[in-house]
Every structure is written in C-alpha cells, then in structure tokens.
PDB file of N, CA and C in Angstrom:
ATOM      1  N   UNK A   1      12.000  -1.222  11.148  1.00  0.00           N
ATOM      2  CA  UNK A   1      11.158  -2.292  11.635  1.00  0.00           C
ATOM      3  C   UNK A   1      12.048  -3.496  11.946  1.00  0.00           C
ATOM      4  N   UNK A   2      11.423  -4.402  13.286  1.00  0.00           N
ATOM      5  CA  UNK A   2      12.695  -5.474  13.271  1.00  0.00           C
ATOM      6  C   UNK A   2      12.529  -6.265  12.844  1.00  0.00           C
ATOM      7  N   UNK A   3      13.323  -7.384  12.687  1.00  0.00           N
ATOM      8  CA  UNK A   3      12.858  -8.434  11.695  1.00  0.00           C
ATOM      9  C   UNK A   3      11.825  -9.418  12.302  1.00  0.00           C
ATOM     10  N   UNK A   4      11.670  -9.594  13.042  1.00  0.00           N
ATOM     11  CA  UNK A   4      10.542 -10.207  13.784  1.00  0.00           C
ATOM     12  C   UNK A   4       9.306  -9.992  13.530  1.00  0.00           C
ATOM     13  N   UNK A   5       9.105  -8.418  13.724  1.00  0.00           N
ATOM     14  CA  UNK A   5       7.997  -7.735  13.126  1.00  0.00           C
ATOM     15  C   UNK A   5       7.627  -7.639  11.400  1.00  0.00           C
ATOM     16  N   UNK A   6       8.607  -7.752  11.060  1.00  0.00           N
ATOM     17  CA  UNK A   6       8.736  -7.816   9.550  1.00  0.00           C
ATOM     18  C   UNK A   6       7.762  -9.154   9.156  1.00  0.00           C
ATOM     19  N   UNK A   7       8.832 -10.235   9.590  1.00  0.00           N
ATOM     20  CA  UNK A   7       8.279 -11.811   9.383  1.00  0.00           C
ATOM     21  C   UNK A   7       6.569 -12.116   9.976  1.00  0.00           C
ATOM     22  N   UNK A   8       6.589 -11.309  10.508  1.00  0.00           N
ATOM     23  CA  UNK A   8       5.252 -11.474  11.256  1.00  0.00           C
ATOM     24  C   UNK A   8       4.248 -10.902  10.505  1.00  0.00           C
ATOM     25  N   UNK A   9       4.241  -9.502   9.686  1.00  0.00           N
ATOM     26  CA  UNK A   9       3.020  -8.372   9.163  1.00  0.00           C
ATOM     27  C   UNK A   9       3.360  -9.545   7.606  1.00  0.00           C
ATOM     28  N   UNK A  10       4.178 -10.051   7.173  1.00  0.00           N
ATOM     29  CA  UNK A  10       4.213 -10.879   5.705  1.00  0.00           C
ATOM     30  C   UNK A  10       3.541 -12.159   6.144  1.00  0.00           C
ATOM     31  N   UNK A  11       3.947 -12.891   7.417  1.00  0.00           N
ATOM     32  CA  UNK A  11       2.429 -13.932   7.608  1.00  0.00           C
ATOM     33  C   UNK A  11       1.100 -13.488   7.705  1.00  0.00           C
ATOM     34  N   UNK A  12       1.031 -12.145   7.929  1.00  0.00           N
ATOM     35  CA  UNK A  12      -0.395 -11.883   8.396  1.00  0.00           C
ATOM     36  C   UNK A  12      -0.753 -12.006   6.658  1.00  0.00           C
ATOM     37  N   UNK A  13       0.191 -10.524   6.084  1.00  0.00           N
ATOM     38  CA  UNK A  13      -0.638 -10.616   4.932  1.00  0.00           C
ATOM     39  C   UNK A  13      -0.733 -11.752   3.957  1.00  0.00           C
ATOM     40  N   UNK A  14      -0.121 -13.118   4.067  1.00  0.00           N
ATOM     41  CA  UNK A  14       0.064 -14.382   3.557  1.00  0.00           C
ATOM     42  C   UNK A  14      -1.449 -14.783   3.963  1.00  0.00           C
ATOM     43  N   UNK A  15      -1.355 -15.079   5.260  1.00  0.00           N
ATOM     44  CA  UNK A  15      -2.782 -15.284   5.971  1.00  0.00           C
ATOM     45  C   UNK A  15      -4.051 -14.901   5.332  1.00  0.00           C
ATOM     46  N   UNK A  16      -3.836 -13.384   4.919  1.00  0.00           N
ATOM     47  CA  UNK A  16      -5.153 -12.330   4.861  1.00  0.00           C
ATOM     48  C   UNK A  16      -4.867 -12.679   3.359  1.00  0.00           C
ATOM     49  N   UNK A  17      -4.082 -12.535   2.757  1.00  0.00           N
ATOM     50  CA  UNK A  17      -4.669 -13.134   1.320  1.00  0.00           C
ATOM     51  C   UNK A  17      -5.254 -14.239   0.465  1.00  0.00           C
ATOM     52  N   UNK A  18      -4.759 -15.332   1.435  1.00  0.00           N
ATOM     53  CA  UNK A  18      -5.612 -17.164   1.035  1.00  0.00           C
ATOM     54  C   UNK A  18      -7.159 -16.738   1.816  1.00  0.00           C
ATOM     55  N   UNK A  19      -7.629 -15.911   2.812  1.00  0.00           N
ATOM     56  CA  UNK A  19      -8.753 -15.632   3.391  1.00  0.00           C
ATOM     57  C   UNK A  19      -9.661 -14.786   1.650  1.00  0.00           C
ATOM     58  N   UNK A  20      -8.841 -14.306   1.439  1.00  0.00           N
ATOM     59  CA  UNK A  20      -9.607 -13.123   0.040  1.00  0.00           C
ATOM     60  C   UNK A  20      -9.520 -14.229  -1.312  1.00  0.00           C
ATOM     61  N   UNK A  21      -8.891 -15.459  -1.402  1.00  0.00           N
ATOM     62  CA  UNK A  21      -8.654 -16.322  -2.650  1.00  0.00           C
ATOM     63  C   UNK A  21      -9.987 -16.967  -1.896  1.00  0.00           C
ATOM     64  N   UNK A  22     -10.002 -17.590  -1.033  1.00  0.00           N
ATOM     65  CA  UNK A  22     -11.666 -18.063  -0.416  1.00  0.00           C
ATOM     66  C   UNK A  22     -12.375 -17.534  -0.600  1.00  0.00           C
ATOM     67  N   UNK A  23     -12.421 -16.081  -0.416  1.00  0.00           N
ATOM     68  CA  UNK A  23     -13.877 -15.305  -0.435  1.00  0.00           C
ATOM     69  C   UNK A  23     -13.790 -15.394  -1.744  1.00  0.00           C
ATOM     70  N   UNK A  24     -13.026 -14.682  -2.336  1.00  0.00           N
ATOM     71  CA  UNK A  24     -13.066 -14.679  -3.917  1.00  0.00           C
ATOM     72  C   UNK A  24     -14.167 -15.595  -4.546  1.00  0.00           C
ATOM     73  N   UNK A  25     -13.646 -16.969  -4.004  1.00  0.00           N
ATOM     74  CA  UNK A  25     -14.348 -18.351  -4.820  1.00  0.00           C
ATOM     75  C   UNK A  25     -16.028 -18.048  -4.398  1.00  0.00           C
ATOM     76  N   UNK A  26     -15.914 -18.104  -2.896  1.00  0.00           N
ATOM     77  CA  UNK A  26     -17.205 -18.297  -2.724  1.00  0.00           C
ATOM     78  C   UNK A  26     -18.134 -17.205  -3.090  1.00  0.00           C
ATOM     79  N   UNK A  27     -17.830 -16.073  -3.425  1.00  0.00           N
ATOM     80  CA  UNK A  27     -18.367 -14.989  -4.140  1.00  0.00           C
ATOM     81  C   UNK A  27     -18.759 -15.546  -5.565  1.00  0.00           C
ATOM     82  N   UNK A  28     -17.478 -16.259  -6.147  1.00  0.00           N
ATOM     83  CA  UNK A  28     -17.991 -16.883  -7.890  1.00  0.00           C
ATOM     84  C   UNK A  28     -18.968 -17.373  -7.732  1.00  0.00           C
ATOM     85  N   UNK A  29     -18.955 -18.605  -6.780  1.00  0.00           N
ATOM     86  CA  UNK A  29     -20.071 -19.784  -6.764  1.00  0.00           C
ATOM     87  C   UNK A  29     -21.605 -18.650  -6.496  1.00  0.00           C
ATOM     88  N   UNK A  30     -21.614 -17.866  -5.566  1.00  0.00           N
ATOM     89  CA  UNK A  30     -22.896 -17.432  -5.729  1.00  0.00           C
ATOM     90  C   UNK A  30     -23.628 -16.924  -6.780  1.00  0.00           C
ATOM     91  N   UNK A  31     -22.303 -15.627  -7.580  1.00  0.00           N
ATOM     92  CA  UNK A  31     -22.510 -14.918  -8.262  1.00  0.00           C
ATOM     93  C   UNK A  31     -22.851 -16.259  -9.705  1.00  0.00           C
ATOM     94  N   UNK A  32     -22.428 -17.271  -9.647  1.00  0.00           N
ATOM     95  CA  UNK A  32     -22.851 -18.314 -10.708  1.00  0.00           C
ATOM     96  C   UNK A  32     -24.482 -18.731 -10.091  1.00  0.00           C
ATOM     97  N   UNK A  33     -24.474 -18.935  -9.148  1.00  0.00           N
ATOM     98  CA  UNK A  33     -25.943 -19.411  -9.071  1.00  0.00           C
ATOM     99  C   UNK A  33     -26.907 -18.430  -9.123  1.00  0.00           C
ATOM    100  N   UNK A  34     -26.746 -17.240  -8.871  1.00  0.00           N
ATOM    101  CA  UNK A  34     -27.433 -16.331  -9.605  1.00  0.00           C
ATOM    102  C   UNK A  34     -27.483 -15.933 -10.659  1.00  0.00           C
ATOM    103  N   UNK A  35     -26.366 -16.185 -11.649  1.00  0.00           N
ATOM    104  CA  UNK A  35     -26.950 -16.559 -12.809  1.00  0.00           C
ATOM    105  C   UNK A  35     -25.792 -14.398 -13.390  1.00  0.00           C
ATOM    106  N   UNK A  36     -25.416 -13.632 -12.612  1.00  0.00           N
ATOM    107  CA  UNK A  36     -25.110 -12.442 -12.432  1.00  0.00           C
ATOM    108  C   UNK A  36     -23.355 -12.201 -12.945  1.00  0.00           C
ATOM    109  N   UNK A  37     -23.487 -12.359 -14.680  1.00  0.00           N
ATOM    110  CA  UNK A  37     -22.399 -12.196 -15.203  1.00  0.00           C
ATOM    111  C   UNK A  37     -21.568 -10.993 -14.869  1.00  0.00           C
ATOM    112  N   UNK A  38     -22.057  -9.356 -14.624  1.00  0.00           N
ATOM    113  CA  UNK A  38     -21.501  -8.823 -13.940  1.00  0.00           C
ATOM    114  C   UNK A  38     -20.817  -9.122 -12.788  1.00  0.00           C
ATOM    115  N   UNK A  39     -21.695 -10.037 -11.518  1.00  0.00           N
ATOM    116  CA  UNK A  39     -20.591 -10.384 -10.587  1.00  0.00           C
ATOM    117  C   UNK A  39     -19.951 -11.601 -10.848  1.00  0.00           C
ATOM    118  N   UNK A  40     -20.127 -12.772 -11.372  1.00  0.00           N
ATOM    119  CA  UNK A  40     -19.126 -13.451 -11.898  1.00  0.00           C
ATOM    120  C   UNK A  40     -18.077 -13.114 -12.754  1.00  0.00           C
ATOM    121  N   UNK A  41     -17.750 -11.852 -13.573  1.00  0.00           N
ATOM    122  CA  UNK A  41     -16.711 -11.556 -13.736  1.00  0.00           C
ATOM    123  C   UNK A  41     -15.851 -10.980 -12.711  1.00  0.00           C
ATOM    124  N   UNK A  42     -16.560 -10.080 -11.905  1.00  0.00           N
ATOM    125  CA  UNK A  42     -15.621  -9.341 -11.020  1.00  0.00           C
ATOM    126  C   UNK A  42     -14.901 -10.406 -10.008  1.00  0.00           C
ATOM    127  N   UNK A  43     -15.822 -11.522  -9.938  1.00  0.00           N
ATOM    128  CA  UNK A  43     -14.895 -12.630  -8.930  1.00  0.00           C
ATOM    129  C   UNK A  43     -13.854 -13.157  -9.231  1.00  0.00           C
ATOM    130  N   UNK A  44     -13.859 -13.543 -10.463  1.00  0.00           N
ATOM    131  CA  UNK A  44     -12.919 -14.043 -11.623  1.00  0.00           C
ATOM    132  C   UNK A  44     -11.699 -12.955 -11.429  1.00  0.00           C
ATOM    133  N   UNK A  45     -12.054 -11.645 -11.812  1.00  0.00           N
ATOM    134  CA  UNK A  45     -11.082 -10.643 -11.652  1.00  0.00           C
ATOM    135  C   UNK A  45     -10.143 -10.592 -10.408  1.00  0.00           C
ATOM    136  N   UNK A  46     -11.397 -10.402  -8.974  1.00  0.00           N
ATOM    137  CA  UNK A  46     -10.576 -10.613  -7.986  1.00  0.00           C
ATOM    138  C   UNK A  46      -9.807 -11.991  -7.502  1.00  0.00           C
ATOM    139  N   UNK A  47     -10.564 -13.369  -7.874  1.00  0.00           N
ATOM    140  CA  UNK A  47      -9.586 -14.071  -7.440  1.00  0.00           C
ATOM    141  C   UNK A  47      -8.282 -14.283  -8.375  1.00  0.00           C
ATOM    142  N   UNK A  48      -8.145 -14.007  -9.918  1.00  0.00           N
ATOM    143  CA  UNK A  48      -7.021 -14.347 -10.279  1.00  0.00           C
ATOM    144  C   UNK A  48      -5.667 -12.629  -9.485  1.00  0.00           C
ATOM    145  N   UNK A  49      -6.457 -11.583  -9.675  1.00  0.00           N
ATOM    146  CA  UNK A  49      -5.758 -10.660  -8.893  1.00  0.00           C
ATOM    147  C   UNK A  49      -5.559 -10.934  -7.364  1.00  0.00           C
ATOM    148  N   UNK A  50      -5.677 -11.832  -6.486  1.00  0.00           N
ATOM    149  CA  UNK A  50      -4.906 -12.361  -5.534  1.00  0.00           C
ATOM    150  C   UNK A  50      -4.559 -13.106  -5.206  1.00  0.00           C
ATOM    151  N   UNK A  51      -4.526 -14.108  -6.902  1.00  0.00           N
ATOM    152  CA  UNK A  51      -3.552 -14.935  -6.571  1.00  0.00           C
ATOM    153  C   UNK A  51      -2.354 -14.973  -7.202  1.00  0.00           C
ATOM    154  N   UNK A  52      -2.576 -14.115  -7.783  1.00  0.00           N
ATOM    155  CA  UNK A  52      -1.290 -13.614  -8.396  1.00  0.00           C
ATOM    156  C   UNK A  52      -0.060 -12.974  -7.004  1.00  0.00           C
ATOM    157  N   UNK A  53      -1.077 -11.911  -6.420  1.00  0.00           N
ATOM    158  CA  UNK A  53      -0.703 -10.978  -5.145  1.00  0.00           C
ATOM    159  C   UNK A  53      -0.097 -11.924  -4.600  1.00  0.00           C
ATOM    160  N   UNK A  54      -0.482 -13.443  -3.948  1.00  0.00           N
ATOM    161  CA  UNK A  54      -0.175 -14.339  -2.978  1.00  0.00           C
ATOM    162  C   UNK A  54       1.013 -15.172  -3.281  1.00  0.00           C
ATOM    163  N   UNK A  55       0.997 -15.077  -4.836  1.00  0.00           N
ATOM    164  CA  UNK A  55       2.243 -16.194  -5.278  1.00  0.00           C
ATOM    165  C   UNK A  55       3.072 -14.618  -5.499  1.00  0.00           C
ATOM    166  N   UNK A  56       3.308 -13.608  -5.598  1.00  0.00           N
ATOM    167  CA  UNK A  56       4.160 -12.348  -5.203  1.00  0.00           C
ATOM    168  C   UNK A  56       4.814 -12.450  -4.470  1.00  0.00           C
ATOM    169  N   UNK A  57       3.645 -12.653  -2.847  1.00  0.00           N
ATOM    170  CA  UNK A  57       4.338 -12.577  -1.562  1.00  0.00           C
ATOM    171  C   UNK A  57       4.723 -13.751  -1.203  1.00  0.00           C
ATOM    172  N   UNK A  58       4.465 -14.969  -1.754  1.00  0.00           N
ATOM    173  CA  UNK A  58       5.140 -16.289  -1.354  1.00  0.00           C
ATOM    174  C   UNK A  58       6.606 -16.542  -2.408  1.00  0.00           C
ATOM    175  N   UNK A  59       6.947 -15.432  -3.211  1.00  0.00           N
ATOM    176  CA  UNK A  59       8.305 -14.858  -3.834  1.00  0.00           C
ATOM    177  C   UNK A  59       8.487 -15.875  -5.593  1.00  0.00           C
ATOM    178  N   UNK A  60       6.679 -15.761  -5.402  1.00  0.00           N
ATOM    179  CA  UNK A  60       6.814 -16.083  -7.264  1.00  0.00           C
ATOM    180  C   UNK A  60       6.414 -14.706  -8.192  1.00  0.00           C
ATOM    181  N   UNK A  61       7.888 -14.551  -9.012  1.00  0.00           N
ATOM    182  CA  UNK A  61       7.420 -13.149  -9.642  1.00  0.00           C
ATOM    183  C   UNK A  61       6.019 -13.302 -10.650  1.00  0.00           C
ATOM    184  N   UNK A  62       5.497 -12.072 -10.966  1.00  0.00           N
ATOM    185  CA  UNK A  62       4.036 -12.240 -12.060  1.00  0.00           C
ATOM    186  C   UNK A  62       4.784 -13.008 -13.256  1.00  0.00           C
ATOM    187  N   UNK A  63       6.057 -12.517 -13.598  1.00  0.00           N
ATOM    188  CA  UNK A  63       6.560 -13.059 -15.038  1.00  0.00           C
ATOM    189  C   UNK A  63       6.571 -14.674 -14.553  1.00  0.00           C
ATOM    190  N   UNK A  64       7.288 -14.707 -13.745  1.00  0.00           N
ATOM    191  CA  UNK A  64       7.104 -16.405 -13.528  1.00  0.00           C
ATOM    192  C   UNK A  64       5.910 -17.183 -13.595  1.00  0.00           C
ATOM    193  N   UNK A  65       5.241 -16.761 -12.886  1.00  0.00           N
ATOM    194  CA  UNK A  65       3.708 -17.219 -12.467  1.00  0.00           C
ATOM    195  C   UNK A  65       3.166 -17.233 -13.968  1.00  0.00           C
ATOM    196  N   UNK A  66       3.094 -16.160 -15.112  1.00  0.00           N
ATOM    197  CA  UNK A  66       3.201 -16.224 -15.988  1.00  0.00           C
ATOM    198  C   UNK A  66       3.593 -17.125 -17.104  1.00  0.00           C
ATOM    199  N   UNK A  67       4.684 -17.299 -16.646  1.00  0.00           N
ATOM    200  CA  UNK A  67       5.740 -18.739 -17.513  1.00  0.00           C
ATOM    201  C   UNK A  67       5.088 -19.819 -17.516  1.00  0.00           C
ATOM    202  N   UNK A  68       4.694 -19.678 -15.888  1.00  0.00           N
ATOM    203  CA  UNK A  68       4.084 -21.321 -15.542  1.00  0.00           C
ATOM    204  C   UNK A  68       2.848 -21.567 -16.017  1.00  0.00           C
ATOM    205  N   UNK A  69       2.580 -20.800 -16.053  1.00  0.00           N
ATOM    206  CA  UNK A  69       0.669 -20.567 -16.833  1.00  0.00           C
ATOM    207  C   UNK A  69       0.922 -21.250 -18.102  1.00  0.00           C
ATOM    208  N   UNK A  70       1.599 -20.800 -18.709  1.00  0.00           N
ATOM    209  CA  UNK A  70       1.920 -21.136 -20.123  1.00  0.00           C
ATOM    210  C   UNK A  70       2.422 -22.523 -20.609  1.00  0.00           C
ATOM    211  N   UNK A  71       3.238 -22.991 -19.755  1.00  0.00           N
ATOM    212  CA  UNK A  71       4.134 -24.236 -19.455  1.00  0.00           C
ATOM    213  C   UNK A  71       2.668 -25.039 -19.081  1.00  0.00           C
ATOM    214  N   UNK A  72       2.094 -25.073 -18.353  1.00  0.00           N
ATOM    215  CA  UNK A  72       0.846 -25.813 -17.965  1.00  0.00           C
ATOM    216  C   UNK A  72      -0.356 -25.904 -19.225  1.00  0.00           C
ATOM    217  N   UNK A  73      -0.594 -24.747 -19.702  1.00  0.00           N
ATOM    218  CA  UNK A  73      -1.204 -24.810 -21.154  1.00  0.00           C
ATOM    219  C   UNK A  73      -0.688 -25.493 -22.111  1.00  0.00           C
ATOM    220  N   UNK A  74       0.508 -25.265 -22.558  1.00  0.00           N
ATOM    221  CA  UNK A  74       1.405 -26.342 -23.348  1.00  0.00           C
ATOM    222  C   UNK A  74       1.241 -27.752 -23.006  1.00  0.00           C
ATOM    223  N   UNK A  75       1.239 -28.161 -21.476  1.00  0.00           N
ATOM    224  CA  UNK A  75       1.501 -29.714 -21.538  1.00  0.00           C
ATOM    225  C   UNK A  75      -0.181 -29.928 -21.744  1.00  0.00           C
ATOM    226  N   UNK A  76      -0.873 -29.275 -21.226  1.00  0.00           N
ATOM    227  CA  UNK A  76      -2.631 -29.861 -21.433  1.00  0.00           C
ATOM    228  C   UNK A  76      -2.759 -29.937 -22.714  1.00  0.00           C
ATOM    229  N   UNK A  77      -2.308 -29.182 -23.038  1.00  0.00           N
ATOM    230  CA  UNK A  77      -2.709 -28.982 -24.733  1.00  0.00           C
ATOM    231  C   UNK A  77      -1.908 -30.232 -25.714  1.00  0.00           C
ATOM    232  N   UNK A  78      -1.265 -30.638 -25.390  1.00  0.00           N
ATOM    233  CA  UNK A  78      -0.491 -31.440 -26.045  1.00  0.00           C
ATOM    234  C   UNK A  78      -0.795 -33.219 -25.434  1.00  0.00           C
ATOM    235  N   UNK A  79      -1.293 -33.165 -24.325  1.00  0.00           N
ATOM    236  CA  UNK A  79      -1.794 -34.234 -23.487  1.00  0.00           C
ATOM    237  C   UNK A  79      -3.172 -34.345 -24.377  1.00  0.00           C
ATOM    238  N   UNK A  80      -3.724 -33.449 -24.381  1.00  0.00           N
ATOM    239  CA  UNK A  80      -5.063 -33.737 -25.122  1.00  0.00           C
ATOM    240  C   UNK A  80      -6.187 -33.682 -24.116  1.00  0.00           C
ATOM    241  N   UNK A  81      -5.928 -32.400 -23.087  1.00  0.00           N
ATOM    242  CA  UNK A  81      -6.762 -32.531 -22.118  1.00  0.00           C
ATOM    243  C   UNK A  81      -8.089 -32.282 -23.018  1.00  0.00           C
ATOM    244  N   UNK A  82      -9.562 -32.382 -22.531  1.00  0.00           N
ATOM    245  CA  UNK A  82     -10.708 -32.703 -22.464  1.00  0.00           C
ATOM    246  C   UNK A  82     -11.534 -31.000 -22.698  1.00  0.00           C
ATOM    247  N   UNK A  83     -11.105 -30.150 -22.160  1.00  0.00           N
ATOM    248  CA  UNK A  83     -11.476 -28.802 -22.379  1.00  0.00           C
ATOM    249  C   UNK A  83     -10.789 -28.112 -23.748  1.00  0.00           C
ATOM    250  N   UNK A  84      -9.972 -28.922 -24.105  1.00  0.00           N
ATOM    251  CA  UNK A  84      -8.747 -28.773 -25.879  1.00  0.00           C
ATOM    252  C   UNK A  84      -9.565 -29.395 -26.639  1.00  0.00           C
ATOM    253  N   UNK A  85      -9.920 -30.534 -26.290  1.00  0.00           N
ATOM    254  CA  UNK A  85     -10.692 -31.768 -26.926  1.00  0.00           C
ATOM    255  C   UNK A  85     -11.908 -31.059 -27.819  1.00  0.00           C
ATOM    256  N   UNK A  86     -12.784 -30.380 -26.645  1.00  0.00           N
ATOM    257  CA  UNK A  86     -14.206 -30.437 -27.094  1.00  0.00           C
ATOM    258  C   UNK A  86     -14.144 -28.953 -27.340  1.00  0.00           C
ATOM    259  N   UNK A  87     -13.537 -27.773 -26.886  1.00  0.00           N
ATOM    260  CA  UNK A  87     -13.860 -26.358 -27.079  1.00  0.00           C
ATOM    261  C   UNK A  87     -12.849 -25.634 -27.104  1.00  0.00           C
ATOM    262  N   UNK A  88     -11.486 -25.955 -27.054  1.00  0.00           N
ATOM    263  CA  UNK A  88      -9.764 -25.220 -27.694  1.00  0.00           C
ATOM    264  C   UNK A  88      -9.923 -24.328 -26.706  1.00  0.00           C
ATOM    265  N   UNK A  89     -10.750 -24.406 -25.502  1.00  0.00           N
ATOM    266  CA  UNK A  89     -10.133 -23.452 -24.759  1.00  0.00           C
ATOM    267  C   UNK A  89      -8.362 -23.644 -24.119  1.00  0.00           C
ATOM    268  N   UNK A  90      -8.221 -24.619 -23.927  1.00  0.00           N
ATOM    269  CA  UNK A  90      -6.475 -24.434 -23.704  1.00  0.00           C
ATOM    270  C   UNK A  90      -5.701 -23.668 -24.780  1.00  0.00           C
ATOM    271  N   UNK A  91      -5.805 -24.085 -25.662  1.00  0.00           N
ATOM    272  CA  UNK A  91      -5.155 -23.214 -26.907  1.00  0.00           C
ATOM    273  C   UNK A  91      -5.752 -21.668 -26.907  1.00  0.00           C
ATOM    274  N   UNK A  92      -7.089 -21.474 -27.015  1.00  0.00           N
ATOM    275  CA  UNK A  92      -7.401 -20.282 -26.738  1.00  0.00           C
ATOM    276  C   UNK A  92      -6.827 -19.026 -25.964  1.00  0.00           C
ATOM    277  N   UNK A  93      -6.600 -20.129 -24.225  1.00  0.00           N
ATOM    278  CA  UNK A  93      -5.964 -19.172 -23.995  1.00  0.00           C
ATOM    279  C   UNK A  93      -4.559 -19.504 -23.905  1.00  0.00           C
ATOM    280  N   UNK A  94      -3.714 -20.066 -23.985  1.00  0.00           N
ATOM    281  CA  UNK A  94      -2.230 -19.777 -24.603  1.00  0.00           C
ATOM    282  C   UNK A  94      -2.264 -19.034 -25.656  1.00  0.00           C
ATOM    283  N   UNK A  95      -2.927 -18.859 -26.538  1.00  0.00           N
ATOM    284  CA  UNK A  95      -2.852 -17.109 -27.262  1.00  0.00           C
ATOM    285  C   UNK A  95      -3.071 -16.610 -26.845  1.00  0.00           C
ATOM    286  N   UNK A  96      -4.258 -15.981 -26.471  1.00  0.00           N
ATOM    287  CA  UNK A  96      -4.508 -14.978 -25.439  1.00  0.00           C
ATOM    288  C   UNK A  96      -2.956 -14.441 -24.535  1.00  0.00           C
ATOM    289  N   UNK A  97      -2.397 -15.543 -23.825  1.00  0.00           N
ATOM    290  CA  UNK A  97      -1.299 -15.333 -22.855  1.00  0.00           C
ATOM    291  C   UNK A  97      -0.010 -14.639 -23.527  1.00  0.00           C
ATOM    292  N   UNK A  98       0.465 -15.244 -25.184  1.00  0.00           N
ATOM    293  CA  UNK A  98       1.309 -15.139 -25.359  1.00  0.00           C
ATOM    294  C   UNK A  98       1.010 -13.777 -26.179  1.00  0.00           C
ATOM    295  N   UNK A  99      -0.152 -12.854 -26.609  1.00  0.00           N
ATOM    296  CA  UNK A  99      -0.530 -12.064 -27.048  1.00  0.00           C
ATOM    297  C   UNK A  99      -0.287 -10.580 -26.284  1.00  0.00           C
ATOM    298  N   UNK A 100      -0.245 -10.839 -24.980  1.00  0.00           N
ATOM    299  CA  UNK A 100      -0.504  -9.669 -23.818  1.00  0.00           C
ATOM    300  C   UNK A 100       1.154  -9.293 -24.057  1.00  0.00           C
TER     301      UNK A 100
END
C-alpha cells in the first residue's frame, strides 16, 4: 500500500471513530432518559471502548491512556474534587484501576 493511501484509510478511520465516540454519547443520553440500564451500560461500554480505540490510533498506547487515567484520579482526589467529596467515587475508581 502507498503511503498516501496509508495516511489517508488512518484519517478515515480517525474520522469514523470520533463519529462512533458521538454516537456512543448520544445513545447514553437516550438510553438515560429512558431510564434503560441495560442500554446505558452498553453505551458506557461502547464509548469508553472507542475511545480507547481512538487514543490507539492517535498513537496513545492502552497502558498509557491507562497511566493517565490514574494520574488524573490522583490529582482529583487529592484536589478534593466534589464527586471524592460527597461519594469517593474518585478513589473508588483508582482502585478499581489499580486492581485490574
């Protein structure tokens, strides 16, 4: 394949994957106003599974993306963000993370 063509099918799929992190969302938001925990999980599922895919192909490894997850939990958590404050979900899931 030439490189032209190369650079070109990795914008598409760059393209075609922020199109599926959109749908993703707007799938949550419905599946929340319906109230349809079955499909609000699966949205959840699919959008963190492409955005993981997207920071892949934009050349952030999962372990990294990973790191950073964690690094971002740490500073909220220690900032005293507002979701730590009232329900430890930051801490929650930095175990969770460092558990897997």
């Amino acid at each position: 394949m030439s490189k032209e063509l190369d650079v070109a099918k990795r914008a598409k799929v760059i393209e075609w994957l922020k199109t599926e992190v959109l749908d993703q969302v707007s799938r949550l938001f419905k599946a929340m106003w319906e109230g349809s925990t079955s499909r609000i999980g699966d949205s959840l599922a699919s959008l963190i599974m492409s955005s993981y895919i997207l920071g892949r192909r934009l050349g952030i490894s999962y372990t990294d993306l990973d790191q950073q997850l964690l690094n971002k939990l740490r500073k909220h958590r220690q900032e005293g963000h507002q979701l730590e404050d009232w329900y430890q979900d930051i801490s929650a899931l930095e175990e969770h993370m460092r558990k897997r």
